[in-house]
PDB file of N, CA and C in Angstrom:
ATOM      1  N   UNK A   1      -1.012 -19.053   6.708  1.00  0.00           N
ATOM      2  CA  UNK A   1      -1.620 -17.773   7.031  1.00  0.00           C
ATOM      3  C   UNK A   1      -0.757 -16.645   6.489  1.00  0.00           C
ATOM      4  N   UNK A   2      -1.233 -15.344   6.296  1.00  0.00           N
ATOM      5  CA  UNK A   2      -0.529 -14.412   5.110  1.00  0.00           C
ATOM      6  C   UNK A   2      -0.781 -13.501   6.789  1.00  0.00           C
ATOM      7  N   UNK A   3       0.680 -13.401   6.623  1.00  0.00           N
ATOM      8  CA  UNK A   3       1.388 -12.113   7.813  1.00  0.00           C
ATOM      9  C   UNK A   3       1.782 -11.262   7.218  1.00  0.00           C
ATOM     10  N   UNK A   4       2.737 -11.329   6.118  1.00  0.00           N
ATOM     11  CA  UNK A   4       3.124  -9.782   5.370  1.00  0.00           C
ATOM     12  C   UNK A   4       3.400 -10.599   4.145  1.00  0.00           C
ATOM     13  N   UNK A   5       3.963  -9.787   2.914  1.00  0.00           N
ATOM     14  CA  UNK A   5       4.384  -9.882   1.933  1.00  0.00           C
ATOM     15  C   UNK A   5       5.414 -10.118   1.910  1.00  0.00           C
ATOM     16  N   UNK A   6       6.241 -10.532   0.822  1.00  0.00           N
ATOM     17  CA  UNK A   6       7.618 -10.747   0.466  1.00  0.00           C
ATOM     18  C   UNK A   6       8.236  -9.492   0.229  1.00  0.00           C
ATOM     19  N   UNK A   7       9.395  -9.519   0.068  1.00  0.00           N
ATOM     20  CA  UNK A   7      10.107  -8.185  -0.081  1.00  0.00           C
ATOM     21  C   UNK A   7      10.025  -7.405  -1.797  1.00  0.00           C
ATOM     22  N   UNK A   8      10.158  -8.697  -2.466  1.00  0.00           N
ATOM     23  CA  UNK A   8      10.477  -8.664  -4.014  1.00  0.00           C
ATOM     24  C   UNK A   8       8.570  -8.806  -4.488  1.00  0.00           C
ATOM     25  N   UNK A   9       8.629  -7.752  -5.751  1.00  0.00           N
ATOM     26  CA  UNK A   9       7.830  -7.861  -6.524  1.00  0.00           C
ATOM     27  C   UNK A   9       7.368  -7.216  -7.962  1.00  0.00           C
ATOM     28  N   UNK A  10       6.286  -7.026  -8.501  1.00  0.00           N
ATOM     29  CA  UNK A  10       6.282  -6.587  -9.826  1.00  0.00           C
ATOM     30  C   UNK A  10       5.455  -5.156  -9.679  1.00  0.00           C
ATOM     31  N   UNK A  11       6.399  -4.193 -10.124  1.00  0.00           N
ATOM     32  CA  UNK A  11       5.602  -2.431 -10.262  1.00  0.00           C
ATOM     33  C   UNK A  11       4.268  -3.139 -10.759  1.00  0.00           C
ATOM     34  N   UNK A  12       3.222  -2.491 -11.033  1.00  0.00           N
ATOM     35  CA  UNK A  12       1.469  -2.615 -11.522  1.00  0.00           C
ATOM     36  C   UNK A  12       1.093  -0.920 -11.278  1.00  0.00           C
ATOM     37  N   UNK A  13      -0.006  -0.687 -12.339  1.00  0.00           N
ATOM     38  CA  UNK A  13      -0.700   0.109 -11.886  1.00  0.00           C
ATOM     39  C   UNK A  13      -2.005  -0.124 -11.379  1.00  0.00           C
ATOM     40  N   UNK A  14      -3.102   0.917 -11.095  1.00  0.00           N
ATOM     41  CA  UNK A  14      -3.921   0.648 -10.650  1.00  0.00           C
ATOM     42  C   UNK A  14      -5.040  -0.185 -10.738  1.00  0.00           C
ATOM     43  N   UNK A  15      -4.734   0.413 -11.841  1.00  0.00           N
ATOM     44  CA  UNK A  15      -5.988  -0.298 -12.561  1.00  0.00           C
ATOM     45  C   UNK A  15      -5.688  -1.824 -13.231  1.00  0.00           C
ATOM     46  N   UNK A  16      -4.797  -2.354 -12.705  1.00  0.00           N
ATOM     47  CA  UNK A  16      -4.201  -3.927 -12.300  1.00  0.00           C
ATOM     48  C   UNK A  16      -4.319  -4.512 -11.420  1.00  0.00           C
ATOM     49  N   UNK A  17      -5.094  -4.277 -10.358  1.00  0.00           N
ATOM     50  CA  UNK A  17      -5.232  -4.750  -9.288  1.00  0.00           C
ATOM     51  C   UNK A  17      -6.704  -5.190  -8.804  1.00  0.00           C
ATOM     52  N   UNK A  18      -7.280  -6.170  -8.534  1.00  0.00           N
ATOM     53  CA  UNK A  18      -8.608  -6.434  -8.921  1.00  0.00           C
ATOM     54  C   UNK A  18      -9.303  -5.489  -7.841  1.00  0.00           C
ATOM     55  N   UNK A  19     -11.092  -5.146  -8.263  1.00  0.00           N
ATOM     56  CA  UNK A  19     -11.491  -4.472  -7.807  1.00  0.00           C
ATOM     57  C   UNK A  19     -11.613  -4.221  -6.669  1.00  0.00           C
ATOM     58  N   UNK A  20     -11.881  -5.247  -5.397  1.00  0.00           N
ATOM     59  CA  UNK A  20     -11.783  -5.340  -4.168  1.00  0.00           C
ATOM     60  C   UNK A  20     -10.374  -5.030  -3.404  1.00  0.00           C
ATOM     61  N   UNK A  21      -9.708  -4.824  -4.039  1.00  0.00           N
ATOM     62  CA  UNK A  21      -7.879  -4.189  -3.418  1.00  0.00           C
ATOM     63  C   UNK A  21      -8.313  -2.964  -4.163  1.00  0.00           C
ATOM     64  N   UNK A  22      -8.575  -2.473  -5.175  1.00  0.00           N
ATOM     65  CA  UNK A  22      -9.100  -1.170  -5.433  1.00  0.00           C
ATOM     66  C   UNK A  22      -9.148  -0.260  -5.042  1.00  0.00           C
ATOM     67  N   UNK A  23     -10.694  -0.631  -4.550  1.00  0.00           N
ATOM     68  CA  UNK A  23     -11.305  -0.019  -3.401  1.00  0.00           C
ATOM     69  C   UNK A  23     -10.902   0.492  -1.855  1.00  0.00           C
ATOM     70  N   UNK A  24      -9.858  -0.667  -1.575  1.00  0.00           N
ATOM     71  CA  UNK A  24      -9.771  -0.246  -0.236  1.00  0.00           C
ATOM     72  C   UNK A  24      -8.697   0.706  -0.489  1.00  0.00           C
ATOM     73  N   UNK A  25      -7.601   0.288  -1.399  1.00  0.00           N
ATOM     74  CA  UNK A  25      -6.717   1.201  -1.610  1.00  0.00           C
ATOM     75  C   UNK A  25      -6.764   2.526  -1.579  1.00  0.00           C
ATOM     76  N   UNK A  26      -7.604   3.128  -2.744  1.00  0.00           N
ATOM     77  CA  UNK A  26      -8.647   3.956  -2.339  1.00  0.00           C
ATOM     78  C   UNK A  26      -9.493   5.006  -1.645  1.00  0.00           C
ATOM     79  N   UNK A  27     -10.015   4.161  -0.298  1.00  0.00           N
ATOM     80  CA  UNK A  27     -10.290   4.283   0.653  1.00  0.00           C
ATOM     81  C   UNK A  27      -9.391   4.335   1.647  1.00  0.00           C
ATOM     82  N   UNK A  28      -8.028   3.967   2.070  1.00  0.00           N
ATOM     83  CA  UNK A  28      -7.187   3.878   2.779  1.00  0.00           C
ATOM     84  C   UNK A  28      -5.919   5.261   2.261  1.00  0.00           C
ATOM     85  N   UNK A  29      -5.955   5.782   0.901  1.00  0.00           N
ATOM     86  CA  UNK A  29      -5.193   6.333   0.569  1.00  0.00           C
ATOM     87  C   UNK A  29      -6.115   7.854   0.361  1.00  0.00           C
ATOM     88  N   UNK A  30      -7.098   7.956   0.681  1.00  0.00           N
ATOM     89  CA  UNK A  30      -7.822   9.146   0.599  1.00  0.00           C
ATOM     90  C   UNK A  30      -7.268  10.337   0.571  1.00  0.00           C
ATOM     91  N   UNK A  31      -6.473  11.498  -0.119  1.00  0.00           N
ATOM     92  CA  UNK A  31      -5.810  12.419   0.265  1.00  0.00           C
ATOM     93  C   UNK A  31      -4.605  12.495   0.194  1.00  0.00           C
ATOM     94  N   UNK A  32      -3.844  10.821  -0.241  1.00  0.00           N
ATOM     95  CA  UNK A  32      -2.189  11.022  -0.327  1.00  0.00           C
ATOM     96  C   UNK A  32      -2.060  11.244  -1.793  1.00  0.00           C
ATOM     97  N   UNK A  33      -1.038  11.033  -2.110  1.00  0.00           N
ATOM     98  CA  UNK A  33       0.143  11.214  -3.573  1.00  0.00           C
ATOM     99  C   UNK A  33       0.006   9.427  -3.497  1.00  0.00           C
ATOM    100  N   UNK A  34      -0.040   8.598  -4.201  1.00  0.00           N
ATOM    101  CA  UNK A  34       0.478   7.283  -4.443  1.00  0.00           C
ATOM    102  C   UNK A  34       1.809   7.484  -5.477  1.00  0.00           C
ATOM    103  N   UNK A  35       2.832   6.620  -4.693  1.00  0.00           N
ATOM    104  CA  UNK A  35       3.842   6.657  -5.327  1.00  0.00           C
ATOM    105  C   UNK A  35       3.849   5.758  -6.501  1.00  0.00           C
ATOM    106  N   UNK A  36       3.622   4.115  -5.476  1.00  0.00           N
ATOM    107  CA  UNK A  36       3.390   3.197  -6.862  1.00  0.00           C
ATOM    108  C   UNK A  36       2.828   2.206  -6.078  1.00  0.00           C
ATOM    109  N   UNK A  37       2.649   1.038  -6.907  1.00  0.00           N
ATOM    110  CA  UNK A  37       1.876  -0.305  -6.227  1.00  0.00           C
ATOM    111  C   UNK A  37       2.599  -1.446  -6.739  1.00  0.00           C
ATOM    112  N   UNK A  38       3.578  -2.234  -5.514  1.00  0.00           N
ATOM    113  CA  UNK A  38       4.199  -3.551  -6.308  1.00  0.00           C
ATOM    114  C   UNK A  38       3.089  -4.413  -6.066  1.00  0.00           C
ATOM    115  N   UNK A  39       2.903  -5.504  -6.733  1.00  0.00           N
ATOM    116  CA  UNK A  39       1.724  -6.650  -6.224  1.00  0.00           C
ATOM    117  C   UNK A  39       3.430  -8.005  -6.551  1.00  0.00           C
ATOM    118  N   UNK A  40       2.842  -8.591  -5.240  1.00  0.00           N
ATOM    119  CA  UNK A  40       3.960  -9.443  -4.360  1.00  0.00           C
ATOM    120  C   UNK A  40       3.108 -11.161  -4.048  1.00  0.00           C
ATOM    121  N   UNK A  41       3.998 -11.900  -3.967  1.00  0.00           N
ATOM    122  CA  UNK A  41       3.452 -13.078  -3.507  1.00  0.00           C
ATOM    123  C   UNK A  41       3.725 -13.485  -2.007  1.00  0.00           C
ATOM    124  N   UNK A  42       3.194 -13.878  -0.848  1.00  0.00           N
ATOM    125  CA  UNK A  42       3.330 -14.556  -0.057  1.00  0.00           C
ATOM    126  C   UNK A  42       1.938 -16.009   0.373  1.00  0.00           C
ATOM    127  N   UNK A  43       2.780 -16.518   0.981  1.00  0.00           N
ATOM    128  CA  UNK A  43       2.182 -17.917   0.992  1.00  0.00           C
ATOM    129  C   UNK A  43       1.288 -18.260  -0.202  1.00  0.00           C
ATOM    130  N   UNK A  44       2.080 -18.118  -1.392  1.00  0.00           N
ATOM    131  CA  UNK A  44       1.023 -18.438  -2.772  1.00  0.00           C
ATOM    132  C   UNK A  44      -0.126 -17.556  -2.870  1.00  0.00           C
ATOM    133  N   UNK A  45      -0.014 -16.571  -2.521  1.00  0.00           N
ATOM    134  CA  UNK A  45      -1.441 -15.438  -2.334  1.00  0.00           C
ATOM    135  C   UNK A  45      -0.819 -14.055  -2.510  1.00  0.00           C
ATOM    136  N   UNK A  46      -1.911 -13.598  -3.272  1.00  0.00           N
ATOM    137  CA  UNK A  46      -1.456 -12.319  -3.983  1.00  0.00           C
ATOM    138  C   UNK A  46      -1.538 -10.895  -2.526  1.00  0.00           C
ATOM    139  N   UNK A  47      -0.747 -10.323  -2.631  1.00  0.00           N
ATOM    140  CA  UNK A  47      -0.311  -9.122  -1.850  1.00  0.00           C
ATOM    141  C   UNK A  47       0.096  -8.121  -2.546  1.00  0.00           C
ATOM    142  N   UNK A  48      -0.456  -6.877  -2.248  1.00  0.00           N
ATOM    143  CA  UNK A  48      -0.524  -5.313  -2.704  1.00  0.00           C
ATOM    144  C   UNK A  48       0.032  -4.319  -2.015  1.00  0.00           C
ATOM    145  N   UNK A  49       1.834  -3.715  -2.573  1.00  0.00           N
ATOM    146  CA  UNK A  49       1.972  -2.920  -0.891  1.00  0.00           C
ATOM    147  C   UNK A  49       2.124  -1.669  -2.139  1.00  0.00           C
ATOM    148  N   UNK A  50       1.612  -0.456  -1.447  1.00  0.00           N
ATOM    149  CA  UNK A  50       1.190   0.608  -1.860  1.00  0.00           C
ATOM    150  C   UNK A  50       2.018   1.828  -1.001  1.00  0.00           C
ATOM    151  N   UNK A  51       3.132   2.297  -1.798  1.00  0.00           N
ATOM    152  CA  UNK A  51       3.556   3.512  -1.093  1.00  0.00           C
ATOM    153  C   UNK A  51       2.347   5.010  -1.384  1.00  0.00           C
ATOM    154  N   UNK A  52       2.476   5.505  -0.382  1.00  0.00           N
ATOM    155  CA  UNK A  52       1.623   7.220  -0.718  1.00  0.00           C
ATOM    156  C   UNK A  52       2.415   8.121   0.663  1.00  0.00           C
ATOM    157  N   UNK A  53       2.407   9.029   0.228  1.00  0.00           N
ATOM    158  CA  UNK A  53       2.613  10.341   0.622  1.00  0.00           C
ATOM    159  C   UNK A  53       1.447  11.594   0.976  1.00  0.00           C
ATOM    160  N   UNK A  54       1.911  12.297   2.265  1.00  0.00           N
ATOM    161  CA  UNK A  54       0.708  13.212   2.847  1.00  0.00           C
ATOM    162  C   UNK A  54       1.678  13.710   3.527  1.00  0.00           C
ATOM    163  N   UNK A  55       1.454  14.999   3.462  1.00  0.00           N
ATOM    164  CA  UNK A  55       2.244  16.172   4.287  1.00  0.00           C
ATOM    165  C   UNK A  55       3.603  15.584   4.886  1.00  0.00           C
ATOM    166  N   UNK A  56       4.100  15.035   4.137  1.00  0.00           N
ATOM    167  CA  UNK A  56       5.734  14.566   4.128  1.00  0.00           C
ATOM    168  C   UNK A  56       5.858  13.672   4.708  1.00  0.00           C
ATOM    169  N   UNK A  57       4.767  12.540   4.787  1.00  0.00           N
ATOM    170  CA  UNK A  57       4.774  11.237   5.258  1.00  0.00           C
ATOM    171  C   UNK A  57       5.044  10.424   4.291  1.00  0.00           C
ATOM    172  N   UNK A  58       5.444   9.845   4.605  1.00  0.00           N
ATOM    173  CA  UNK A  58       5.697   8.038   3.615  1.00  0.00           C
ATOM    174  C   UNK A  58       5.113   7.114   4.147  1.00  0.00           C
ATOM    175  N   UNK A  59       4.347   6.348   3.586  1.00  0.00           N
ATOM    176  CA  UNK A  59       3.934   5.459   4.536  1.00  0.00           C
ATOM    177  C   UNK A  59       3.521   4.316   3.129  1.00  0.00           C
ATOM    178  N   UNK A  60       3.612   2.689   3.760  1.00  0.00           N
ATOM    179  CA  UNK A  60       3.343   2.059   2.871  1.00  0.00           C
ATOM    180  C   UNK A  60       2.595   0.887   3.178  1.00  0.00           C
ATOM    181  N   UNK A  61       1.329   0.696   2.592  1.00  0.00           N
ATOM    182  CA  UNK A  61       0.292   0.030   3.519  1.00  0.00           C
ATOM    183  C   UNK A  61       0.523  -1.228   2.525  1.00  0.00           C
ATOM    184  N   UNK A  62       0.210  -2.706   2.974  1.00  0.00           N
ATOM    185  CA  UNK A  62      -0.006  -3.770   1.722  1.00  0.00           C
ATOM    186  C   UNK A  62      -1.183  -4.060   2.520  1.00  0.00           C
ATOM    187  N   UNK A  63      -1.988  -4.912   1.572  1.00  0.00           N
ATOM    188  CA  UNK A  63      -3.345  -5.138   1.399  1.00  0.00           C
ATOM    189  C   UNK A  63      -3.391  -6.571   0.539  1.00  0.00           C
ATOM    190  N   UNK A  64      -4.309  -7.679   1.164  1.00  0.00           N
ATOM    191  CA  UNK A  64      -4.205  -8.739   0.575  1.00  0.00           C
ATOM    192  C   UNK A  64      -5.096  -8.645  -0.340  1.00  0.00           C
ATOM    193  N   UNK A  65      -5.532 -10.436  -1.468  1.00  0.00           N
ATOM    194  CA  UNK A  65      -6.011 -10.006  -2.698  1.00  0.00           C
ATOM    195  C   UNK A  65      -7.827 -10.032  -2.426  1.00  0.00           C
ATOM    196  N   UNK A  66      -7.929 -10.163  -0.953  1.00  0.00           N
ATOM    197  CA  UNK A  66      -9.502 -10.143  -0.331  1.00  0.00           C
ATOM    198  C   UNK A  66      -9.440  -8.312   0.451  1.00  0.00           C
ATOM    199  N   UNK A  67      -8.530  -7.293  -0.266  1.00  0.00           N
ATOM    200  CA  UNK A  67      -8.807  -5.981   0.137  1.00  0.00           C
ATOM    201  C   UNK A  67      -8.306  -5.662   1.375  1.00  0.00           C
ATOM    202  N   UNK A  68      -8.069  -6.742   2.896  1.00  0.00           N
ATOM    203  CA  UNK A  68      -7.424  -6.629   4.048  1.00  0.00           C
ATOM    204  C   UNK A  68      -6.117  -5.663   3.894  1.00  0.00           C
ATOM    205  N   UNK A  69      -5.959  -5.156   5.328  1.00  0.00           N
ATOM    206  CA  UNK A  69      -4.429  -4.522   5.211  1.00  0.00           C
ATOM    207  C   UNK A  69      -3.673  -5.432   5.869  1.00  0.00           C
ATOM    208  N   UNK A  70      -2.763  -5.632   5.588  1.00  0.00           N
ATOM    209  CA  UNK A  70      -1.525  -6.535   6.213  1.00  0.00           C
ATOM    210  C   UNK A  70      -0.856  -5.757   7.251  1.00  0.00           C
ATOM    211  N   UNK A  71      -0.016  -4.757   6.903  1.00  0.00           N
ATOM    212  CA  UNK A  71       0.683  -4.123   7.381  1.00  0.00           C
ATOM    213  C   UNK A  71       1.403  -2.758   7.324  1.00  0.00           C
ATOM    214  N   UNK A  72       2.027  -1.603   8.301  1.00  0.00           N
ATOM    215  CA  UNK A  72       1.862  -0.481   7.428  1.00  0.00           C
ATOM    216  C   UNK A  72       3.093   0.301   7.685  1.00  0.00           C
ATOM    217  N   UNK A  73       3.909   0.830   6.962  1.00  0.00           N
ATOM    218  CA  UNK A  73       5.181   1.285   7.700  1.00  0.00           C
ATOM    219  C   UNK A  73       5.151   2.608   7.627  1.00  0.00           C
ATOM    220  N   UNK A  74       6.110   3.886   7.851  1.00  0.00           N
ATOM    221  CA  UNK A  74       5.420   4.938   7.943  1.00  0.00           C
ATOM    222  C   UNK A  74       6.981   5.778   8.239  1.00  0.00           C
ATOM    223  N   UNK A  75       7.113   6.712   7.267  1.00  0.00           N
ATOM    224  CA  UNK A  75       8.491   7.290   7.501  1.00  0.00           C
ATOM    225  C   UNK A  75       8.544   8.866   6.944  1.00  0.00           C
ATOM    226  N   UNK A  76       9.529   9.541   7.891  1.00  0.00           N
ATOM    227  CA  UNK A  76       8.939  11.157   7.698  1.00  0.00           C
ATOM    228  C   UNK A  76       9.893  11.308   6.363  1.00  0.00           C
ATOM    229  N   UNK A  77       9.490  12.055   5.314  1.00  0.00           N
ATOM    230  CA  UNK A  77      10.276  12.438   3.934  1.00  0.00           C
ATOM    231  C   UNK A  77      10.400  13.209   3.899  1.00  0.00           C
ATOM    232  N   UNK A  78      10.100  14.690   4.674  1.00  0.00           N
ATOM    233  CA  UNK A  78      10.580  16.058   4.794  1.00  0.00           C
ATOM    234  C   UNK A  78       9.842  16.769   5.452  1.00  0.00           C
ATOM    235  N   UNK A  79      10.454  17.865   5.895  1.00  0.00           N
ATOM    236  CA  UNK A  79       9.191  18.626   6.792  1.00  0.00           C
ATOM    237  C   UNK A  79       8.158  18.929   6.742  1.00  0.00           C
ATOM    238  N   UNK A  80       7.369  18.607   7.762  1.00  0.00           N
ATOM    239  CA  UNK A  80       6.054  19.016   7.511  1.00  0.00           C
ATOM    240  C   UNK A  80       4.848  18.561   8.966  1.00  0.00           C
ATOM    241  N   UNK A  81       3.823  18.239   9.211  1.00  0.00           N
ATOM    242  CA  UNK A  81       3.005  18.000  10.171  1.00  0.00           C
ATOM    243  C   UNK A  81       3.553  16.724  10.729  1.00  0.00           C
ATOM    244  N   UNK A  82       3.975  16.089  10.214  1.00  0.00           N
ATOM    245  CA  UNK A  82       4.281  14.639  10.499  1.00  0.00           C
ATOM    246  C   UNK A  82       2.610  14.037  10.524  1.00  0.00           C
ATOM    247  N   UNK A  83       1.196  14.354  10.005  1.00  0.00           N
ATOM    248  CA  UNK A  83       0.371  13.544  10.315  1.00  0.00           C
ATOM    249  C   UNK A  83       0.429  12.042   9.462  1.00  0.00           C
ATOM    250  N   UNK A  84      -0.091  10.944   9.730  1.00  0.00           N
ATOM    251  CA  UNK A  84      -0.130   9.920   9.450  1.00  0.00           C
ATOM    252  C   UNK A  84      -0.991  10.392   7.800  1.00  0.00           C
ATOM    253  N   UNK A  85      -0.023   9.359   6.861  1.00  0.00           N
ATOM    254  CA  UNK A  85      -0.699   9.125   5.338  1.00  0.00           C
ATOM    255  C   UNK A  85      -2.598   9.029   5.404  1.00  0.00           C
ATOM    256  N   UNK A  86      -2.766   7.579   6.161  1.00  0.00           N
ATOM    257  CA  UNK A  86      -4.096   7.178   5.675  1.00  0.00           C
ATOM    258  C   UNK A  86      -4.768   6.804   7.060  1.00  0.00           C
TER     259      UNK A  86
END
């Protein structure tokens, strides 16, 4: 079963990532800055963790290769509302 991603992985851009991680990406990042997108392996299955930025949030969501979110971390980068990225 895929709980999170590995730590280590390969920079990609977007438009490397098949369409269904896309999309949610996307959809989940509505309104931030994307920093970048590593695509990662766990349990032999492809994983997508996606940093973005919103009013001085950091936050970094991964998303498996069926579009799911895994997991999401979330850290303040400078002043501002503190509202949540996505």
């Amino acid at each position: 079963m895929l709980n999170k991603c590995a730590d280590e992985g390969t920079k990609i851009n977007i438009t490397q990532v098949p369409a269904v991680v896309k999309a949610a990406i996307e959809k989940e990042t509505a309104g931030c800055t994307i920093g970048g997108i590593v695509k990662q392996e766990a349990d032999g299955k492809a994983c997508y963790a996606v940093e973005c930025v919103k009013d001085g949030v950091k936050k970094t969501l991964k998303f498996t290769e069926t579009g799911t979110i895994v997991i999401g971390d979330e850290k303040k980068v400078k002043s501002g509302s503190g509202a949540s990225c996505c």
